[in-house]
Protein backbone atom coordinates (compact mmCIF):
# COMPACT_ATOMS: atom_id res chain seq x y z
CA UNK A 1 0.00 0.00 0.00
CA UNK A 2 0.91 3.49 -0.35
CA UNK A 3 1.95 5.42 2.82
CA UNK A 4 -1.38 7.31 3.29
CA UNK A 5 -3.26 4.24 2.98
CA UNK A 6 -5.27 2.27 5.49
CA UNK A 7 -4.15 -1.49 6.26
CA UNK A 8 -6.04 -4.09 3.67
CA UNK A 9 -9.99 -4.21 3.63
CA UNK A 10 -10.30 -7.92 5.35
CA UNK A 11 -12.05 -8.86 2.32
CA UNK A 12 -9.81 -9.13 0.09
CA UNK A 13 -6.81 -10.85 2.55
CA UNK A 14 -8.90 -12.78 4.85
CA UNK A 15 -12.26 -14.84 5.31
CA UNK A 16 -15.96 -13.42 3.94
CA UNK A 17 -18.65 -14.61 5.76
CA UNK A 18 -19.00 -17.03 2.92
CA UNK A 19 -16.29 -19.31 3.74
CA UNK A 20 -15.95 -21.93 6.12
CA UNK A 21 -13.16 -24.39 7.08
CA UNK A 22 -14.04 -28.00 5.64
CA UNK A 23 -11.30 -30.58 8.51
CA UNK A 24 -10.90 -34.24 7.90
CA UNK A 25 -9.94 -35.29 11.69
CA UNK A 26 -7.95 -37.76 13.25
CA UNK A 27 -5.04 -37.30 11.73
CA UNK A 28 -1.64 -36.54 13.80
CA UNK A 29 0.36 -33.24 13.14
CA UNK A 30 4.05 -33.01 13.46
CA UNK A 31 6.52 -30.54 12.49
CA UNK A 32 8.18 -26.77 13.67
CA UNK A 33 5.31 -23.96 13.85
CA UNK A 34 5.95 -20.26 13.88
CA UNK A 35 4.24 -18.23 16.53
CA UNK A 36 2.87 -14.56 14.92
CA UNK A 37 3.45 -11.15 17.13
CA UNK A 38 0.78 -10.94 19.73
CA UNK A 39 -2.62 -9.87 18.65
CA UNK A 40 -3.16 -7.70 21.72
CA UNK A 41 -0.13 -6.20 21.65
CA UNK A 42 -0.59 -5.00 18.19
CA UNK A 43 -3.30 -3.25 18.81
CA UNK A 44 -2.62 -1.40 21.66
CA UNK A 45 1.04 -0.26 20.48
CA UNK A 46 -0.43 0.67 17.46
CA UNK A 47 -2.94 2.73 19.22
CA UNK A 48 0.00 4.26 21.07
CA UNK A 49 1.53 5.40 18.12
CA UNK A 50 -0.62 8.65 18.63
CA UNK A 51 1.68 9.41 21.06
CA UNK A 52 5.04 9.78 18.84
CA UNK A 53 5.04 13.21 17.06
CA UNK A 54 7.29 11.47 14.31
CA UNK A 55 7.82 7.77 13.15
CA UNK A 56 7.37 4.90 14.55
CA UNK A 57 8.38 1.40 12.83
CA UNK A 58 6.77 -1.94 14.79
CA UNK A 59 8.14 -4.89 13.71
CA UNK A 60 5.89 -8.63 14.07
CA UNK A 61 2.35 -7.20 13.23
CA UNK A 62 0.74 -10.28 12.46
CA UNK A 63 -2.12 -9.84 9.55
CA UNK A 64 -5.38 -10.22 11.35
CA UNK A 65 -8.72 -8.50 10.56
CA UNK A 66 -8.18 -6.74 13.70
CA UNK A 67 -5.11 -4.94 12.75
CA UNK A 68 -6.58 -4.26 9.38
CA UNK A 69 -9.50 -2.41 11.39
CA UNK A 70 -7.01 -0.85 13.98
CA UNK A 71 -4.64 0.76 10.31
CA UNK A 72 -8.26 1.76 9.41
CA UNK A 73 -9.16 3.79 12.65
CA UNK A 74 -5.38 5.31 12.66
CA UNK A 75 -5.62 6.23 8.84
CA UNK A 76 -9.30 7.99 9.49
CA UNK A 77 -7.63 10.58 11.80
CA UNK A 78 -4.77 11.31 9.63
CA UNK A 79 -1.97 9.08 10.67
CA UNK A 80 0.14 7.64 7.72
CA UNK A 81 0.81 3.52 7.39
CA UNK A 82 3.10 1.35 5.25
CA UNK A 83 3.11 -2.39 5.42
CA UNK A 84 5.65 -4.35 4.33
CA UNK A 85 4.96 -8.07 5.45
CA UNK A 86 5.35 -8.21 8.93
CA UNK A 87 6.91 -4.56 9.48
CA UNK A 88 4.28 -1.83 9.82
CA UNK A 89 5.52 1.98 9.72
CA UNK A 90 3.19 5.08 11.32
CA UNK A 91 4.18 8.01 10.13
CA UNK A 92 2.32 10.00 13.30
CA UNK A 93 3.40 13.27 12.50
CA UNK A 94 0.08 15.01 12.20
CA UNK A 95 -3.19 13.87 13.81
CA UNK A 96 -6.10 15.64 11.32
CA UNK A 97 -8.74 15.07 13.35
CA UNK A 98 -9.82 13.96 17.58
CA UNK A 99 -12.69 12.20 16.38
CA UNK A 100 -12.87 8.48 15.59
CA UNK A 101 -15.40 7.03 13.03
CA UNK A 102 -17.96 5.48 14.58
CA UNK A 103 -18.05 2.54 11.81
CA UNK A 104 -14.92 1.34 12.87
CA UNK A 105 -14.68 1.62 16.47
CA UNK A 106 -18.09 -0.50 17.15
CA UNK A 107 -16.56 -2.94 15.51
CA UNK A 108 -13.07 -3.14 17.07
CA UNK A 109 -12.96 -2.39 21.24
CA UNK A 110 -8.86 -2.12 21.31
CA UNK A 111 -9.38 1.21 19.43
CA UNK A 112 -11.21 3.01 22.08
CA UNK A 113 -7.72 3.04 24.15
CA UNK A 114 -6.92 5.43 21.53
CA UNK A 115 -8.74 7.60 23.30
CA UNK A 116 -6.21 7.91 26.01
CA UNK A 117 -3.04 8.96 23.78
CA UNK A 118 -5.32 11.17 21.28
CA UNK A 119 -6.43 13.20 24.35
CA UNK A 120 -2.85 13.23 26.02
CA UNK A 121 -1.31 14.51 22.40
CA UNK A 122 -4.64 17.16 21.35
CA UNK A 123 -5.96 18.10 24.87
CA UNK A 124 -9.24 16.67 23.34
CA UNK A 125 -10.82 13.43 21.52
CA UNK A 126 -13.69 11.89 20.13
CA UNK A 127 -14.50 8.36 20.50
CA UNK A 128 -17.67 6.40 20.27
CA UNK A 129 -18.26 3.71 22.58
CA UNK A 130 -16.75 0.36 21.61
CA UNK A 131 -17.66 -3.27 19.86
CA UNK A 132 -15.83 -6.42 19.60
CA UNK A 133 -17.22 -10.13 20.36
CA UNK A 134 -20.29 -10.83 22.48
CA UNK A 135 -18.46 -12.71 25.52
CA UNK A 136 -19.89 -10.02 28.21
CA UNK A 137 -19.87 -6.77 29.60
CA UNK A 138 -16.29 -4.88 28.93
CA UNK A 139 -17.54 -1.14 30.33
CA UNK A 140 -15.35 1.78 29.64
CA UNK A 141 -16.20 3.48 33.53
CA UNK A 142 -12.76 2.39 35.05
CA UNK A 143 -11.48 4.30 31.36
CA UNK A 144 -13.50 7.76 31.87
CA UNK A 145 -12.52 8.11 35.76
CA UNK A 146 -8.84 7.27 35.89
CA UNK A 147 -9.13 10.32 32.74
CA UNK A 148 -11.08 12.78 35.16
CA UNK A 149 -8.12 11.95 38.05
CA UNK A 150 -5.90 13.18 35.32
CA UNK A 151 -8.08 16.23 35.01
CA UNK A 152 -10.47 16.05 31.44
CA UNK A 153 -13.61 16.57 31.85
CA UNK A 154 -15.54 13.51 29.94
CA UNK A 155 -19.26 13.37 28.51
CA UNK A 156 -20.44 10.19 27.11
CA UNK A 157 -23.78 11.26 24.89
CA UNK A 158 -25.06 9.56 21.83
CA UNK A 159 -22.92 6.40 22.30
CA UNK A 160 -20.14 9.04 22.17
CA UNK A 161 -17.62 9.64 24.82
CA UNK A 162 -15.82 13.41 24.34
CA UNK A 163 -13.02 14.54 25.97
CA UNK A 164 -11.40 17.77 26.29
CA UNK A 165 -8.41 18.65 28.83
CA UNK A 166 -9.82 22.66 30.43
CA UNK A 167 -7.04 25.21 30.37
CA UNK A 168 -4.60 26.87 27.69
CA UNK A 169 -2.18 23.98 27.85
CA UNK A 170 -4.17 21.50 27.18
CA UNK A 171 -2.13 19.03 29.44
CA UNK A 172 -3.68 16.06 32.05
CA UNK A 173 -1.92 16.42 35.33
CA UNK A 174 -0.43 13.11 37.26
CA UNK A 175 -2.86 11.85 39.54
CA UNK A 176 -3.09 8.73 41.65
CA UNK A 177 -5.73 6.10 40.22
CA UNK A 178 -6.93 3.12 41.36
CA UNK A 179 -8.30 0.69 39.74
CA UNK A 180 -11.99 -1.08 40.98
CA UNK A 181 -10.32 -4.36 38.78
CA UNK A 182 -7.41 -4.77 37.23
CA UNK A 183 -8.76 -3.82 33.33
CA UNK A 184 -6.25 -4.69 30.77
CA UNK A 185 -8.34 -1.65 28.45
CA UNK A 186 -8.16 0.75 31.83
CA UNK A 187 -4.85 0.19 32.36
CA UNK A 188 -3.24 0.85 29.02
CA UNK A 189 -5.18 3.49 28.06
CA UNK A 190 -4.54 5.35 31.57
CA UNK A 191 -1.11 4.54 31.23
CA UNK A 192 -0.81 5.64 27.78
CA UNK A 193 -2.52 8.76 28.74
CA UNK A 194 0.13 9.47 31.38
CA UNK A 195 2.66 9.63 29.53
CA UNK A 196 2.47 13.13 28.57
CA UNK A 197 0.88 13.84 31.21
CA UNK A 198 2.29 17.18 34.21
CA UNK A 199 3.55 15.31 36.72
CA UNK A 200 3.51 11.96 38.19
CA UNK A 201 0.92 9.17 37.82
CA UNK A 202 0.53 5.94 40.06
CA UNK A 203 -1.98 3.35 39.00
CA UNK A 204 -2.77 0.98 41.42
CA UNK A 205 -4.61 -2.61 40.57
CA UNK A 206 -3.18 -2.62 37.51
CA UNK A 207 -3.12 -5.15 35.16
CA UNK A 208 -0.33 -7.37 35.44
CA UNK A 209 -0.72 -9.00 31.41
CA UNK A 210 2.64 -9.57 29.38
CA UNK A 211 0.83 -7.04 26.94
CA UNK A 212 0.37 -4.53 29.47
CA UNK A 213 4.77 -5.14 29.75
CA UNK A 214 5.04 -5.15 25.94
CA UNK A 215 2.99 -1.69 25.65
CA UNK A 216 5.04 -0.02 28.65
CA UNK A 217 8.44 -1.12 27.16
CA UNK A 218 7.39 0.49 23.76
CA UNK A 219 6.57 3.60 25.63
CA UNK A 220 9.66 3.41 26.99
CA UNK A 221 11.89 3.16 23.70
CA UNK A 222 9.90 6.52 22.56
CA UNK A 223 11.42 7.91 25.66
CA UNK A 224 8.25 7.29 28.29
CA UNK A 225 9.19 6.92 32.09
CA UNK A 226 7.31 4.03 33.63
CA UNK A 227 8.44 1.79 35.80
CA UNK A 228 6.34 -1.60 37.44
CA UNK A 229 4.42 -2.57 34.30
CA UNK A 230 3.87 -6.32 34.87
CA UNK A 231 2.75 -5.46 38.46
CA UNK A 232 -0.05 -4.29 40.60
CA UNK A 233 1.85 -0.48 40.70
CA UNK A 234 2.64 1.21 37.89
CA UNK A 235 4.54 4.67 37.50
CA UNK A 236 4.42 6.91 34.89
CA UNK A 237 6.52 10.22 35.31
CA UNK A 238 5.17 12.41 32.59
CA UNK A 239 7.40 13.91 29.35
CA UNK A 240 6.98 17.32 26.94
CA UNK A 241 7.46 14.61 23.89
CA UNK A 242 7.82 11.14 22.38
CA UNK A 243 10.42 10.78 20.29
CA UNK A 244 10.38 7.87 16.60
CA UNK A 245 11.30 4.25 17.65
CA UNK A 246 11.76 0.66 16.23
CA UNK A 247 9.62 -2.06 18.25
CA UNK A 248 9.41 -5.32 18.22
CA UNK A 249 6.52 -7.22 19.16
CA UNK A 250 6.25 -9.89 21.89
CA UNK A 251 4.79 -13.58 19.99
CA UNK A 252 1.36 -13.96 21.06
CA UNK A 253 1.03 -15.97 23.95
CA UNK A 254 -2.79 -17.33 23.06
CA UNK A 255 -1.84 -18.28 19.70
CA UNK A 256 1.18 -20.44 21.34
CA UNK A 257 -1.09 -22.27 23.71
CA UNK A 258 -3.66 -22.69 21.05
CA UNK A 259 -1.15 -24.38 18.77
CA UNK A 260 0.16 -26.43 22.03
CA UNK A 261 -3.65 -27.78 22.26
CA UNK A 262 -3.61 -28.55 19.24
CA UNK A 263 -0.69 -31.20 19.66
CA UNK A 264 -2.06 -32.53 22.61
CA UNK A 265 -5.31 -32.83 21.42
CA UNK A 266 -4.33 -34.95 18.59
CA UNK A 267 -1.41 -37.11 20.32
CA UNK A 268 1.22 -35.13 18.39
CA UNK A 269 4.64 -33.69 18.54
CA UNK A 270 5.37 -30.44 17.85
CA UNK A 271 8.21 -27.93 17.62
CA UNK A 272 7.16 -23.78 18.89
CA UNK A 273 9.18 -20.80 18.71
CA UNK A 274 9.37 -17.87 19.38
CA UNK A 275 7.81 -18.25 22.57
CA UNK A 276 8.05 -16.59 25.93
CA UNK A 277 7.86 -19.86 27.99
CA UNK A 278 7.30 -17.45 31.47
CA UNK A 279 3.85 -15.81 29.33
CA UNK A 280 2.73 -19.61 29.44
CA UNK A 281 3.16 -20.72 32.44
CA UNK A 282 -0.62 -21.35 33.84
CA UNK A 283 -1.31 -22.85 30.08
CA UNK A 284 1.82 -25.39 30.93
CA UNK A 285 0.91 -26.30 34.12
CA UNK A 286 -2.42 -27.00 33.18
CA UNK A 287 -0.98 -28.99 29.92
CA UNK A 288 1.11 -30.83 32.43
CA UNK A 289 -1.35 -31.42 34.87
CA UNK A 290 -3.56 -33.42 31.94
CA UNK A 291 -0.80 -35.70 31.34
CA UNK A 292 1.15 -33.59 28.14
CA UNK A 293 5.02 -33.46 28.30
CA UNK A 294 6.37 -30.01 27.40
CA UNK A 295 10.21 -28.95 26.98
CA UNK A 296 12.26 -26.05 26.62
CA UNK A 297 14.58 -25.95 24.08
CA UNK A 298 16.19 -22.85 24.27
CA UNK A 299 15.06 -19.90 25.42
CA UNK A 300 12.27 -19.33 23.01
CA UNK A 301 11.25 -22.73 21.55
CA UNK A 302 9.01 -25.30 23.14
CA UNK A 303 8.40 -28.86 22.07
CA UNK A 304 5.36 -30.69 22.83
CA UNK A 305 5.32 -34.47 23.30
CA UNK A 306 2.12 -36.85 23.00
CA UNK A 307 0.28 -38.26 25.56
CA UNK A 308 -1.26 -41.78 25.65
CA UNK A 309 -4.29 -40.72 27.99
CA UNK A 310 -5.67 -36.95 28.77
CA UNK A 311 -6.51 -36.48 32.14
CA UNK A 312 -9.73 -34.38 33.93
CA UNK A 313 -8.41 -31.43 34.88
CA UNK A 314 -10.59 -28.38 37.08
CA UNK A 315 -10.09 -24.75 36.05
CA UNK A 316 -10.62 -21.10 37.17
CA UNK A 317 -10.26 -18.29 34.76
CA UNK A 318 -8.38 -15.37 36.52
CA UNK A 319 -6.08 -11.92 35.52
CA UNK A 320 -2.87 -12.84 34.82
CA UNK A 321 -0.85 -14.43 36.03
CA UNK A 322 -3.93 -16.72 36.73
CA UNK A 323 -5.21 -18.76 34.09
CA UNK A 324 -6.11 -16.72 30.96
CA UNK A 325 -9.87 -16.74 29.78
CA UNK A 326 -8.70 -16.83 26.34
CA UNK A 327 -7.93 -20.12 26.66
CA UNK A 328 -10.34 -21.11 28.07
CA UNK A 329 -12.25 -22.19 24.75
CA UNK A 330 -9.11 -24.68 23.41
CA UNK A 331 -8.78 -26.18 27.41
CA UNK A 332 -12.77 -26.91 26.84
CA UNK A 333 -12.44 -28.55 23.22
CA UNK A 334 -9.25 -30.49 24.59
CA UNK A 335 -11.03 -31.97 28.23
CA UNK A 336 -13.94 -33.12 25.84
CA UNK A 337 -11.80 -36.52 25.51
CA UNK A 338 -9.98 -36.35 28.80
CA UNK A 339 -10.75 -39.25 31.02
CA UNK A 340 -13.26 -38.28 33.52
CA UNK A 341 -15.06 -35.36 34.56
CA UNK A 342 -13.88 -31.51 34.26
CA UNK A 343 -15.05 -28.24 35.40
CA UNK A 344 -14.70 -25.45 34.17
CA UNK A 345 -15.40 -21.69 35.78
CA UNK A 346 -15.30 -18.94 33.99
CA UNK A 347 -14.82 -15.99 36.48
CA UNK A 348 -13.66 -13.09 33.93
CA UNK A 349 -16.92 -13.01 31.26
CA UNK A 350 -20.00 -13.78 32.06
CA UNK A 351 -20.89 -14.86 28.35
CA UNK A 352 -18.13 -16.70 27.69
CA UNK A 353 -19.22 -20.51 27.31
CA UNK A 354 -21.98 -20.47 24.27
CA UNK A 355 -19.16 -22.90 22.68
CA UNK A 356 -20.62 -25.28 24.88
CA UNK A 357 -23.17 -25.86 22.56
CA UNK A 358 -21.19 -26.33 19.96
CA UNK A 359 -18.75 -28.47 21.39
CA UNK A 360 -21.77 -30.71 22.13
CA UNK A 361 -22.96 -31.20 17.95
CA UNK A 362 -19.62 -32.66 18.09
CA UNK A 363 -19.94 -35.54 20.58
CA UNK A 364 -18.88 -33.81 23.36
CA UNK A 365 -21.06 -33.69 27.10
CA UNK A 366 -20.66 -31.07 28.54
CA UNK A 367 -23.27 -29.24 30.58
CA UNK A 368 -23.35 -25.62 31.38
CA UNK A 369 -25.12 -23.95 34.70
CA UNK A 370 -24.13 -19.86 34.78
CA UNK A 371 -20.40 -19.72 34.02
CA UNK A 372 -19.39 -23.08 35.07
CA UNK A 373 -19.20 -26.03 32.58
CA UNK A 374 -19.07 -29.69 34.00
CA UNK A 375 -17.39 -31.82 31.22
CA UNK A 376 -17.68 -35.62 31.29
CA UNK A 377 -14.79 -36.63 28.72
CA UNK A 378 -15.94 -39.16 25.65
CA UNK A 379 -13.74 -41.65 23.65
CA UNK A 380 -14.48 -39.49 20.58
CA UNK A 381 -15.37 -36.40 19.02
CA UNK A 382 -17.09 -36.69 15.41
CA UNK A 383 -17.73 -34.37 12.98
CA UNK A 384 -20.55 -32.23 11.88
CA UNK A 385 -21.30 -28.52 11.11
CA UNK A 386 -20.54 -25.79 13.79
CA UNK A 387 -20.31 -22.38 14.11
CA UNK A 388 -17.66 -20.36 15.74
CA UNK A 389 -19.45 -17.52 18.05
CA UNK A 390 -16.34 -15.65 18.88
CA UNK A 391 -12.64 -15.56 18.44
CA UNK A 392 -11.84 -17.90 21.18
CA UNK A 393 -14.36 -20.14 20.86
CA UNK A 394 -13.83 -20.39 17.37
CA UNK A 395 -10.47 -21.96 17.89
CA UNK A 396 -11.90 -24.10 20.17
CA UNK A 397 -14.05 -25.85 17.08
CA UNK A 398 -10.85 -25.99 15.13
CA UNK A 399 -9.03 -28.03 17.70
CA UNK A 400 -12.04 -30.13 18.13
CA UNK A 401 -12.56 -30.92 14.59
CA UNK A 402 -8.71 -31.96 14.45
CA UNK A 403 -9.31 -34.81 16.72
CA UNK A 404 -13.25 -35.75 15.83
CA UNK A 405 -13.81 -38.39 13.06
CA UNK A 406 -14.97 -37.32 9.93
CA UNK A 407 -15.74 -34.03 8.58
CA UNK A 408 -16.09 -31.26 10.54
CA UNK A 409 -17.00 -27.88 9.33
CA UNK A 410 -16.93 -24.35 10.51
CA UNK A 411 -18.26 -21.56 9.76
CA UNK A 412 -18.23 -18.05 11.33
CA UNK A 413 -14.48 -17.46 10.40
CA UNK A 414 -14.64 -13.77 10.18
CA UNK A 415 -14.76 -14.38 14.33
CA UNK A 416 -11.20 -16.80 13.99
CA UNK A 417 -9.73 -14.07 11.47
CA UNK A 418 -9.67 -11.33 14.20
CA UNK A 419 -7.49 -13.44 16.23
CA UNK A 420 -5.45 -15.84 14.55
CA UNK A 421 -2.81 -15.02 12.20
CA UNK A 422 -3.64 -17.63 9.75
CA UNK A 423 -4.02 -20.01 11.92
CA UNK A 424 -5.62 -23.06 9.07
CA UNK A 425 -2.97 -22.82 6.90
CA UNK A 426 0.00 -22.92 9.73
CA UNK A 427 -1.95 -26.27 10.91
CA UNK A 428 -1.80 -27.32 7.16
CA UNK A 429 1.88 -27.03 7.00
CA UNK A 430 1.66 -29.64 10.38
CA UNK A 431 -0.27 -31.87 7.99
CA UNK A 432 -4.10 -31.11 9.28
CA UNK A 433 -6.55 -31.75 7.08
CA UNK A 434 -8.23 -28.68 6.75
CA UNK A 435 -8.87 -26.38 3.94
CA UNK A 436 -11.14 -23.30 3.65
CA UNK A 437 -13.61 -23.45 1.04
CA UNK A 438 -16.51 -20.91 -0.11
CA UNK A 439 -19.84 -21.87 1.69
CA UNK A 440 -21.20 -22.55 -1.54
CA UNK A 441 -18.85 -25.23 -2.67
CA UNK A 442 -18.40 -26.77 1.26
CA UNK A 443 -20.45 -30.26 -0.59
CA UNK A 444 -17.83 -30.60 -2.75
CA UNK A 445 -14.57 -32.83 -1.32
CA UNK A 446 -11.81 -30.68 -1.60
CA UNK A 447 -9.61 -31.98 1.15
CA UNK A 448 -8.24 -35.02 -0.91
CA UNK A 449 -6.45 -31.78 -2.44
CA UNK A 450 -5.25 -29.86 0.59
CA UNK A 451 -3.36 -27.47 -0.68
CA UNK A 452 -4.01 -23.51 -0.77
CA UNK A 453 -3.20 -20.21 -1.42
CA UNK A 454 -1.70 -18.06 1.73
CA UNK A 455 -3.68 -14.71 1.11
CA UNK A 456 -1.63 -11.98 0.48
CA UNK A 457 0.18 -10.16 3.04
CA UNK A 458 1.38 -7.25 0.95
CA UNK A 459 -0.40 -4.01 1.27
């Protein structure tokens, strides 16, 4: 793409609602897998981009509908974006507007923390109130007070929240914030905010995720002063200016584990890296705790070794560095053919098991009562048609199908696309089964042929 262009329209890269992934399961995978750059680190770094007055050069973006939406909301207000496979450049020199499109932010919630660097660099901004996937209530209170503590005055009216920062500077002031829950949104948009902020900021309950860590040191290399990111304190000493850097991203930690269920799931052994074994540490002991061997090798590759029997395993769903809801989905779709009887509570969303359901057209028995699914473990899994209601449990359906008999096919894709950097044809290359197909041609037997073209990550 040219430099004043948005990222690609997710059409033309990635999934329509038309397709669907057609998997022949029960086949074993083997091989070395890359991991992409982490999904919500992307997001959030690119959203502090608004924060460098000159260029900024981010390095691991992985292509996901997401970050095609996120390029989109940055473009809208005048930044300028070049893609070049994996290495996205922001030319941030000149914001043209504060106020977001509404088209795009109600469909992507990572771009309302934009909110907090557009109104740290302007004094003012304009953003409506965010979208994303239907797993529960993500409110944006914690967002609008820790902004007031720095000083803007905030009125949320017509599914708009404005901003403006009183006075002839324009400037928020350090303030001392606490946080009711530690929000992963809250905390990087306060955070963010800071920055640039008069003074000294301390937020308190903060959210302890590696993104959170991946954002701060970012910050950092534009010449940010914060100190405790990746625990419950945080620091931010405030600076006139943010000055052009080259980031990489951390590899996405939820795509790692995904890929490790994967393996387990269908008794295989595979090869990871990069990795940041210490971001998977609840996702390994839980691995390990169902019967899966994993090893180090090195400091950024993990092999996974198969398992003749798959324990029952219990799980709670915390803020890191408790056990992440985002896997949550996968850990269901592998303890559907664990010996013996799971649970499963899911303390972070309170709409965050409708994959359940799903799981269930498969073979699987699980039963749901509020957020807590009991899961009696069967021999097998076989195939039939599902559909993926978010991003999580979308991947959940993939793993499934991997290990069911027969065909399995899913649709809802545009929800996996969001997510997962390609995340059919990387199990491909590990010798799934599993091709993506247009809905109208999903009768036809195509995966006797499983071969297919990588969509285009030029732009």
């Amino acid at each position: 793409m040219n430099s004043s262009s948005s990222l690609p329209d997710a059409k033309s890269s990635l999934a329509t609602d038309s397709s669907v992934l057609q998997i022949s399961g029960g086949h074993p995978l083997g091989g070395h897998v890359k991991i992409s750059g982490a999904k919500n680190s992307a997001l959030v770094i690119m959203a502090g981009t608004f924060l460098c007055s000159g260029d900024c050069r981010i390095r691991n973006v992985p292509l996901l509908a997401d970050v095609e939406r996120m390029g989109q909301v940055l473009s809208a207000l005048g930044l300028r974006l070049n893609r070049e496979e994996d290495i996205l450049d922001v030319d941030a020199r000149e914001i043209t507007t504060s106020k977001a499109p509404y088209e795009l932010v109600t469909q992507l919630r990572a771009s309302f923390f934009a909110i907090g660097p557009i109104l740290a660099r302007l004094g003012v901004a304009q953003m409506p109130l965010p979208g994303g996937c239907a797993i529960g209530a993500r409110p944006v209170d914690l967002h609008v007070r820790g902004l007031q503590a720095m000083g803007a005055e905030v009125l949320i009216e017509h599914g708009i929240c404005n901003a403006h920062v009183p006075g002839n500077n324009g400037r928020l002031t350090g303030a001392k914030i606490y946080l009711d829950t530690p929000s992963v949104g809250a905390t990087e948009t306060l955070m963010m905010a800071a920055t640039l902020a008069d003074g000294e900021t301390i937020i308190d309950n903060a959210a302890r995720e590696p993104e959170v860590v991946d954002l701060a040191n970012f910050c950092n290399s534009m010449g940010a002063k914060i100190q405790g990111a990746g625990t419950s304190t945080i620091t931010i000493v405030g600076v006139p200016k943010l000055h052009s850097t080259d980031y990489t991203i951390i590899p996405d930690r939820i795509e790692a584990g995904t890929l490790l269920i994967a393996g387990a799931i269908t008794r295989s052994e595979l090869l990871l890296s990069p990795v940041v074994p210490d971001h998977l540490i609840p996702v390994i002991a839980k691995l390990q705790e169902i019967g899966i061997s994993i090893i180090e090798e090195g400091k950024d590759c993990l092999r996974i070794l198969p398992a003749k029997t798959l324990k029952a395993i219990n799980i709670d769903t915390l803020p890191h560095p408790g056990f992440p809801t985002d896997m949550q989905a996968p850990f269901m779709a592998l303890l559907t053919v664990a010996e013996g009887d799971s649970i499963i509570n899911e303390s972070v969303f309170e709409n965050r098991l409708r994959h359940a359901s799903e799981l269930n057209r498969l073979g699987a028995d699980i039963r749901v009562k509020g957020n807590t699914a009991f899961v009696r473990g069967v021999p097998v899994l076989s195939g039939a048609p599902v559909i993926g209601t978010d991003l999580r449990a979308s991947a959940a359906l993939v793993i499934a199908g991997l290990a069911a008999t027969g065909t399995t096919i899913v649709q809802g894709l545009h929800h996996l696309d969001r997510g997962y950097d390609r995340l059919d044809l990387k199990l491909q290359q590990l010798g799934a089964k599993i091709l993506r197909v247009n809905e109208a041609s999903k009768d036809v037997d195509l995966l006797a042929n499983n071969t297919i073209t990588p969509p285009s990550v030029s732009i």
